[in-house]
N, C-alpha and C. Protein backbone atom coordinates (compact mmCIF):
# COMPACT_ATOMS: atom_id res chain seq x y z
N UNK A 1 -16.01 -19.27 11.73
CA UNK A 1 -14.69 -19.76 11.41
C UNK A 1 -14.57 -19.88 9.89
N UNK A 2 -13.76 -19.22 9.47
CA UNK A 2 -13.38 -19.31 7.71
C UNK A 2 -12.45 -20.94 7.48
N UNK A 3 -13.04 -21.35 6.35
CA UNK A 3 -12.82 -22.51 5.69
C UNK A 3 -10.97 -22.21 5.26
N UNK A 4 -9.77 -23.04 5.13
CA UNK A 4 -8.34 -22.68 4.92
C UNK A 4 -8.59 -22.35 3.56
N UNK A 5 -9.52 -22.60 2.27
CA UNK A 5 -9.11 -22.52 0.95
C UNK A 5 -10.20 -21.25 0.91
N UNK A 6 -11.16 -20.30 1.39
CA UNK A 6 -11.24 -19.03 1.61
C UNK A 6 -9.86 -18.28 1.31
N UNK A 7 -10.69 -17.38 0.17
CA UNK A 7 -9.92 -15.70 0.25
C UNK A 7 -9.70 -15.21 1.73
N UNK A 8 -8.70 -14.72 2.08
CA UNK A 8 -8.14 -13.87 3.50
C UNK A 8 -7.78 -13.10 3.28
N UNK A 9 -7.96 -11.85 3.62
CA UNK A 9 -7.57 -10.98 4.23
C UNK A 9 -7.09 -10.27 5.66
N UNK A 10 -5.84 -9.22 5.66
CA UNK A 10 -5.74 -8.94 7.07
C UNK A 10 -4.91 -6.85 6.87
N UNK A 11 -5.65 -6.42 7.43
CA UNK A 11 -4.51 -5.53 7.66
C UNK A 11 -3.48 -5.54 8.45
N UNK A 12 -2.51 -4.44 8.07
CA UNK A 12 -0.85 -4.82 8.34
C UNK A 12 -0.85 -3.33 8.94
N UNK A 13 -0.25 -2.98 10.82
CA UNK A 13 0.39 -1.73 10.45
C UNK A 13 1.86 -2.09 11.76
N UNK A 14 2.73 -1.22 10.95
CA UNK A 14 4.11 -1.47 11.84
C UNK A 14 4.01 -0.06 12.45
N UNK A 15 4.64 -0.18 13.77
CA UNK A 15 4.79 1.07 14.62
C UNK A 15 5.55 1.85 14.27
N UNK A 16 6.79 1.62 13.40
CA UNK A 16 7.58 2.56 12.76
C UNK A 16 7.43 2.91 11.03
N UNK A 17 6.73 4.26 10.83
CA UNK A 17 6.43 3.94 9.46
C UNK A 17 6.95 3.92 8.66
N UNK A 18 8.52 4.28 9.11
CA UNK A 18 9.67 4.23 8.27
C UNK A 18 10.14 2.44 8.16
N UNK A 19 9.40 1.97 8.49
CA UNK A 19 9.57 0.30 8.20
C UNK A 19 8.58 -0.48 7.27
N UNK A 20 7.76 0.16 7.13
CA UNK A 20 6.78 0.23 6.04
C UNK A 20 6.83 -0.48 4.82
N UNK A 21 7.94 0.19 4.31
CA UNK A 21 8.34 -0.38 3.01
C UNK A 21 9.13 -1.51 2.96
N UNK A 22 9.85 -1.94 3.87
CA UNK A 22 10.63 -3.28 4.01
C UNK A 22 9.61 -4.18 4.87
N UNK A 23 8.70 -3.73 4.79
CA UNK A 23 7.48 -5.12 5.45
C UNK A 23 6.98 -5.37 4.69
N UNK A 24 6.36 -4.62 3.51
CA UNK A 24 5.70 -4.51 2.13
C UNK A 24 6.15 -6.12 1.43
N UNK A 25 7.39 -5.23 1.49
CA UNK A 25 8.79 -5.73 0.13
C UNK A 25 8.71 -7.43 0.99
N UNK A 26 9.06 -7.55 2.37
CA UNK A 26 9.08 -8.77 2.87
C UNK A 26 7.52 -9.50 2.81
N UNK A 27 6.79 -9.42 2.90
CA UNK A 27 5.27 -9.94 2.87
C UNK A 27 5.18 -10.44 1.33
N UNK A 28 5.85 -9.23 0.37
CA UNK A 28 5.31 -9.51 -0.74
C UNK A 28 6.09 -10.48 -1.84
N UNK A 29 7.26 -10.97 -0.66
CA UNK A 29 8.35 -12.20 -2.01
C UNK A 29 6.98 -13.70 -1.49
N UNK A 30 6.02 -13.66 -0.77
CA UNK A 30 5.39 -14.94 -0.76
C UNK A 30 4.49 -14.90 -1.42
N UNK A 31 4.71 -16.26 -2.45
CA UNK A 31 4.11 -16.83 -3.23
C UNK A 31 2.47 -16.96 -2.75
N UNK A 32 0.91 -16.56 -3.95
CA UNK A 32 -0.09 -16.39 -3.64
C UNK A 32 -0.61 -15.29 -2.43
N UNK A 33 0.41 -14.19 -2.47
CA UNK A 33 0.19 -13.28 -1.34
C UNK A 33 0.03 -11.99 -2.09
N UNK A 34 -0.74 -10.81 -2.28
CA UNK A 34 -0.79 -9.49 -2.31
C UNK A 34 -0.54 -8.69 -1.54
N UNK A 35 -0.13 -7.87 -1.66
CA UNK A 35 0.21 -6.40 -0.83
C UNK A 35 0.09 -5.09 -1.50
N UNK A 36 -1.20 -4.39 -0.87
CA UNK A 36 -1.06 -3.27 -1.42
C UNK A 36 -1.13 -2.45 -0.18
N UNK A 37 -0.18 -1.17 -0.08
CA UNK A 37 -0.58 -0.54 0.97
C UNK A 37 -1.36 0.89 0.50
N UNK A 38 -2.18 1.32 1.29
CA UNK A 38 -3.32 2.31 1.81
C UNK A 38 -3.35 3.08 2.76
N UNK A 39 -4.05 4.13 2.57
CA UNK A 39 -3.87 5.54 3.54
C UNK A 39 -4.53 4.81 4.80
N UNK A 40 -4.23 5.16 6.17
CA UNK A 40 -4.66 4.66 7.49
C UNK A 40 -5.70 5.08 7.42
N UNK A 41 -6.60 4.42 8.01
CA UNK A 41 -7.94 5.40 8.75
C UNK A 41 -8.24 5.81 9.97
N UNK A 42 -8.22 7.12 9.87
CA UNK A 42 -8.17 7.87 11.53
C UNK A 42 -9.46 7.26 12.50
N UNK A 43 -8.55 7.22 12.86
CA UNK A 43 -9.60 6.72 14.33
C UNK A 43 -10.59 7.73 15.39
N UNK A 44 -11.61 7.87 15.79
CA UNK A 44 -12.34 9.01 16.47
C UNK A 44 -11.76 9.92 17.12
N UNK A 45 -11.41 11.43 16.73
CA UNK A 45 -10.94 12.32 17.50
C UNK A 45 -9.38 12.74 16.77
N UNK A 46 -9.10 11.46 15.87
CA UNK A 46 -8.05 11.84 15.38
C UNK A 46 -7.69 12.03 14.41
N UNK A 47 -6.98 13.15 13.95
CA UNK A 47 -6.40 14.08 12.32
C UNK A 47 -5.93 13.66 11.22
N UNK A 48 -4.92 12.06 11.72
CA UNK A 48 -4.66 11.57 10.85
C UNK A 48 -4.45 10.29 11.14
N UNK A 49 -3.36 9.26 10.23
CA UNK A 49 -3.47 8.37 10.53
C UNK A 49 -2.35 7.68 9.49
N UNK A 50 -1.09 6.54 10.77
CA UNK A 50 -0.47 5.65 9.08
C UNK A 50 -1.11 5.08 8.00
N UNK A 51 -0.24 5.13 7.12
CA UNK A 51 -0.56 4.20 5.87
C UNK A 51 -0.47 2.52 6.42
N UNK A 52 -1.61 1.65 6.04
CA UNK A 52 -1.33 0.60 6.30
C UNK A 52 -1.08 -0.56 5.24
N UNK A 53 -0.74 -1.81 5.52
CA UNK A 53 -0.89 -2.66 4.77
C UNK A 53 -2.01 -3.77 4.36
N UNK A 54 -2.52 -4.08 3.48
CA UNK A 54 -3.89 -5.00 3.39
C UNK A 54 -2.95 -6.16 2.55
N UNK A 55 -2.84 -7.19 3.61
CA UNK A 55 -2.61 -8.18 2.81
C UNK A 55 -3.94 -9.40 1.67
N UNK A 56 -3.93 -9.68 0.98
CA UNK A 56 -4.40 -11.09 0.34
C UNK A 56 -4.24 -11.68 0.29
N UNK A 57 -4.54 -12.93 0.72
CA UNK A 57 -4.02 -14.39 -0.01
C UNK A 57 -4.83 -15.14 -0.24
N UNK A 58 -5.21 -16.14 -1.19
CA UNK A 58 -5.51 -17.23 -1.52
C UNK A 58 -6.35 -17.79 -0.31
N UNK A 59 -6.12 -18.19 0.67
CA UNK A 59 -6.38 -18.93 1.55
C UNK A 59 -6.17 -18.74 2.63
N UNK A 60 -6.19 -19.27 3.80
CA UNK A 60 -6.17 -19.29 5.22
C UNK A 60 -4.59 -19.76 5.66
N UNK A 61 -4.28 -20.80 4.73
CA UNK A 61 -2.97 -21.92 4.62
C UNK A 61 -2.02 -20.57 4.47
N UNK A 62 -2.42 -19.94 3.40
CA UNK A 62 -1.34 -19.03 2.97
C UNK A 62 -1.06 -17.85 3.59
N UNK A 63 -2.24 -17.44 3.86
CA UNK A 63 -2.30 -16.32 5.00
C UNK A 63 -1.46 -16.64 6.26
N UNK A 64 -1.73 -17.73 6.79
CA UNK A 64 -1.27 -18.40 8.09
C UNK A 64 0.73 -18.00 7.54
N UNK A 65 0.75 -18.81 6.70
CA UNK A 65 2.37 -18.63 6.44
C UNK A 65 2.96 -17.42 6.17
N UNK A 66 2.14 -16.52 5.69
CA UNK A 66 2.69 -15.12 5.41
C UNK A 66 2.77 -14.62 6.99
N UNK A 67 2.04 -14.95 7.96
CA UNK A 67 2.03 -13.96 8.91
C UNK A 67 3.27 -14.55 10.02
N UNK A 68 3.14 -16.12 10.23
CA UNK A 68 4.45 -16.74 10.39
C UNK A 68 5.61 -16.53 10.22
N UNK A 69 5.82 -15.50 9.03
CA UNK A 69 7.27 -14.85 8.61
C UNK A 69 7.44 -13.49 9.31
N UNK A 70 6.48 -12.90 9.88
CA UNK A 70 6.68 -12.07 10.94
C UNK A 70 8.11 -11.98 12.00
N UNK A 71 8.00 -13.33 12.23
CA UNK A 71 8.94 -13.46 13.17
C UNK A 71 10.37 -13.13 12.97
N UNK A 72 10.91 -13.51 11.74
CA UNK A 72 11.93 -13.25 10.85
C UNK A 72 12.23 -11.58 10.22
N UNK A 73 10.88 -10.65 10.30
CA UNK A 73 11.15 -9.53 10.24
C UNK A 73 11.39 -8.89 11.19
N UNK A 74 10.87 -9.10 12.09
CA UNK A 74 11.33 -8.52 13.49
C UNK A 74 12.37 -8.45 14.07
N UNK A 75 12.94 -9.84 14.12
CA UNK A 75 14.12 -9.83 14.56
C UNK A 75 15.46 -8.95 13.35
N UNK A 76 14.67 -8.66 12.40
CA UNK A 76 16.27 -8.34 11.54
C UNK A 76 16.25 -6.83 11.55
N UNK A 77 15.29 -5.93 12.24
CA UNK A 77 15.31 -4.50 12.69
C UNK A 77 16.01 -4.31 13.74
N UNK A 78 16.32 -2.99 13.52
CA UNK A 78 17.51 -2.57 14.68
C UNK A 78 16.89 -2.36 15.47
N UNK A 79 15.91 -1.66 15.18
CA UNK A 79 14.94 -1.61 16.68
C UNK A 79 13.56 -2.23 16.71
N UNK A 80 12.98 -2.39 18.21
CA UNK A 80 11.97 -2.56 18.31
C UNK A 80 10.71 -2.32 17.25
N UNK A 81 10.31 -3.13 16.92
CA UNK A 81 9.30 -2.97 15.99
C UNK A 81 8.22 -4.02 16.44
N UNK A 82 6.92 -2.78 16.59
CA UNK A 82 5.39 -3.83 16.52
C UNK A 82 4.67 -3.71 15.04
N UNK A 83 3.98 -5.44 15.46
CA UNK A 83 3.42 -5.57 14.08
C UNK A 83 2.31 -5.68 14.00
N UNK A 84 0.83 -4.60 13.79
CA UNK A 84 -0.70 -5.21 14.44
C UNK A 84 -1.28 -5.74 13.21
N UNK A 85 -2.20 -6.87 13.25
CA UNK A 85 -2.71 -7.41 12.03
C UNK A 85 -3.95 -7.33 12.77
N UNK A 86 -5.29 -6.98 11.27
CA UNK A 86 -6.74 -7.04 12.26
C UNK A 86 -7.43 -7.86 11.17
N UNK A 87 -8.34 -8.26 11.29
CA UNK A 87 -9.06 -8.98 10.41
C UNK A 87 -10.82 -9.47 11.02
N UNK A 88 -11.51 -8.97 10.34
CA UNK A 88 -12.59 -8.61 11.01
C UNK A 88 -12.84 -7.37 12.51
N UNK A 89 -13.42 -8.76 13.05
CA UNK A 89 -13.23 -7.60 14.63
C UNK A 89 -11.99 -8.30 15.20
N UNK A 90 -11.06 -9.03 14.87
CA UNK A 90 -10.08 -9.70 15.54
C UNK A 90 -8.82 -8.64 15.53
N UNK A 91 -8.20 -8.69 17.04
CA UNK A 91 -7.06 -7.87 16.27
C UNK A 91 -5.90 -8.25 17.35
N UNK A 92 -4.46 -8.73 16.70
CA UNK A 92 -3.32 -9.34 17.64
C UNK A 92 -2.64 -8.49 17.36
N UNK A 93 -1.30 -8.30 18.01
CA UNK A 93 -0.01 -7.62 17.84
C UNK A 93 1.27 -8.65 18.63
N UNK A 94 1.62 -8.41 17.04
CA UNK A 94 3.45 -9.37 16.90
C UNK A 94 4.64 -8.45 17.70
N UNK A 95 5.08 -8.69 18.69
CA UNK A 95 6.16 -7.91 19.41
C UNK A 95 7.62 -8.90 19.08
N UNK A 96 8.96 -7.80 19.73
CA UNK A 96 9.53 -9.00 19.56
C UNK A 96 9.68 -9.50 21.39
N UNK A 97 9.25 -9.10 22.29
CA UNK A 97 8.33 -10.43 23.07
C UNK A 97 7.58 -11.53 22.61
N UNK A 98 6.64 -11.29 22.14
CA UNK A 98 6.02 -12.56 21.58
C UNK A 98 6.22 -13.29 20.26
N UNK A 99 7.73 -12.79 19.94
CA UNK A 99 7.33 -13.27 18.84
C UNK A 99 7.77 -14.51 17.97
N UNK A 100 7.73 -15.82 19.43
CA UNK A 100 8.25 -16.82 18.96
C UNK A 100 6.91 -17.44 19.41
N UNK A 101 5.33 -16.72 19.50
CA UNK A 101 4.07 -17.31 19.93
C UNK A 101 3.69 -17.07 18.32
N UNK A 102 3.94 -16.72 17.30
CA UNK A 102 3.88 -16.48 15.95
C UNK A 102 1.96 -17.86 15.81
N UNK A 103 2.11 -18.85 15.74
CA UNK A 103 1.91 -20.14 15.68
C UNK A 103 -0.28 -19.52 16.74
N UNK A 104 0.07 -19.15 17.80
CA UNK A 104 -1.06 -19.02 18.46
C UNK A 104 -1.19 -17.91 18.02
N UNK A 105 -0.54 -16.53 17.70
CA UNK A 105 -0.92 -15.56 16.98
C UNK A 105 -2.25 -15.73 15.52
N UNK A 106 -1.41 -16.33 15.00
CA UNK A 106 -2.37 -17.08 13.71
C UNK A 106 -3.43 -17.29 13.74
N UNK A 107 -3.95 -18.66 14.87
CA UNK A 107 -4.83 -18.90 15.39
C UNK A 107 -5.94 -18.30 15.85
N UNK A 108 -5.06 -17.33 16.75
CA UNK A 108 -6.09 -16.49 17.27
C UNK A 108 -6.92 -15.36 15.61
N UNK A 109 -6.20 -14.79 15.18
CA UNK A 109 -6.54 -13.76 14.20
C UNK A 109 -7.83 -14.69 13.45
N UNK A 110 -6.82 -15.72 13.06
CA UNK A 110 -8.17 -16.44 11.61
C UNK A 110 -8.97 -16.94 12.45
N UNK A 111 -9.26 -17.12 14.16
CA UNK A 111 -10.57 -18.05 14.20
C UNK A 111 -10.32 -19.40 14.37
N UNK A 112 -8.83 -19.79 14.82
CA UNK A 112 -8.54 -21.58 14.17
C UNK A 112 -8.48 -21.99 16.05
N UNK A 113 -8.24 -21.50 16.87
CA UNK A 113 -8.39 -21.93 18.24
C UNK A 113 -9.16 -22.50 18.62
């Protein structure tokens, strides 16, 4: 279990990659947060792969709140949009089914359950 004032990290990928850049742009107005995005890495058997997002933050606190704002991106797409975050071997996905579980999402990713 990582300590809340730990460096965090998480990767970011949205199912539409044409949404990409307005998840970026949204992740990246929070304060103590980085965003840089990066070429995907193909997975076994496969050619290629999206560009994803690697977020930073400061902390666990901050991380937690950046990913919390999820919920607020989702809903403001016209369409369906998934959001997978992995971090270590952990890995959740933000729907907009779940995505008023934002709160146990968190939890689960950093280890805080």
């Amino acid at each position: 279990m990582r300590g809340k004032n730990a460096s965090c990290s998480v990767d970011v990928v949205v199912s539409d990659p044409a949404e990409l850049r307005s998840l970026r742009e949204h992740l990246g107005r929070i304060p103590g947060v980085e965003v840089t995005q990066v070429p995907g890495r193909p997975g076994a058997g496969e050619q290629g792969a999206w560009d994803l997002l690697q977020v930073l933050a400061a902390g666990g606190g901050v991380l937690a709140v950046t990913i919390k704002t999820l919920p607020e991106f989702i809903r403001s797409r016209r369409s369906n949009v998934t959001v997978t975050l992995e971090s270590g071997d952990r890995r959740v996905t933000v729907t907009a089914e779940n995505v008023e579980d934002a709160e146990a999402v968190v939890d689960k990713l950093l280890g805080d359950a």
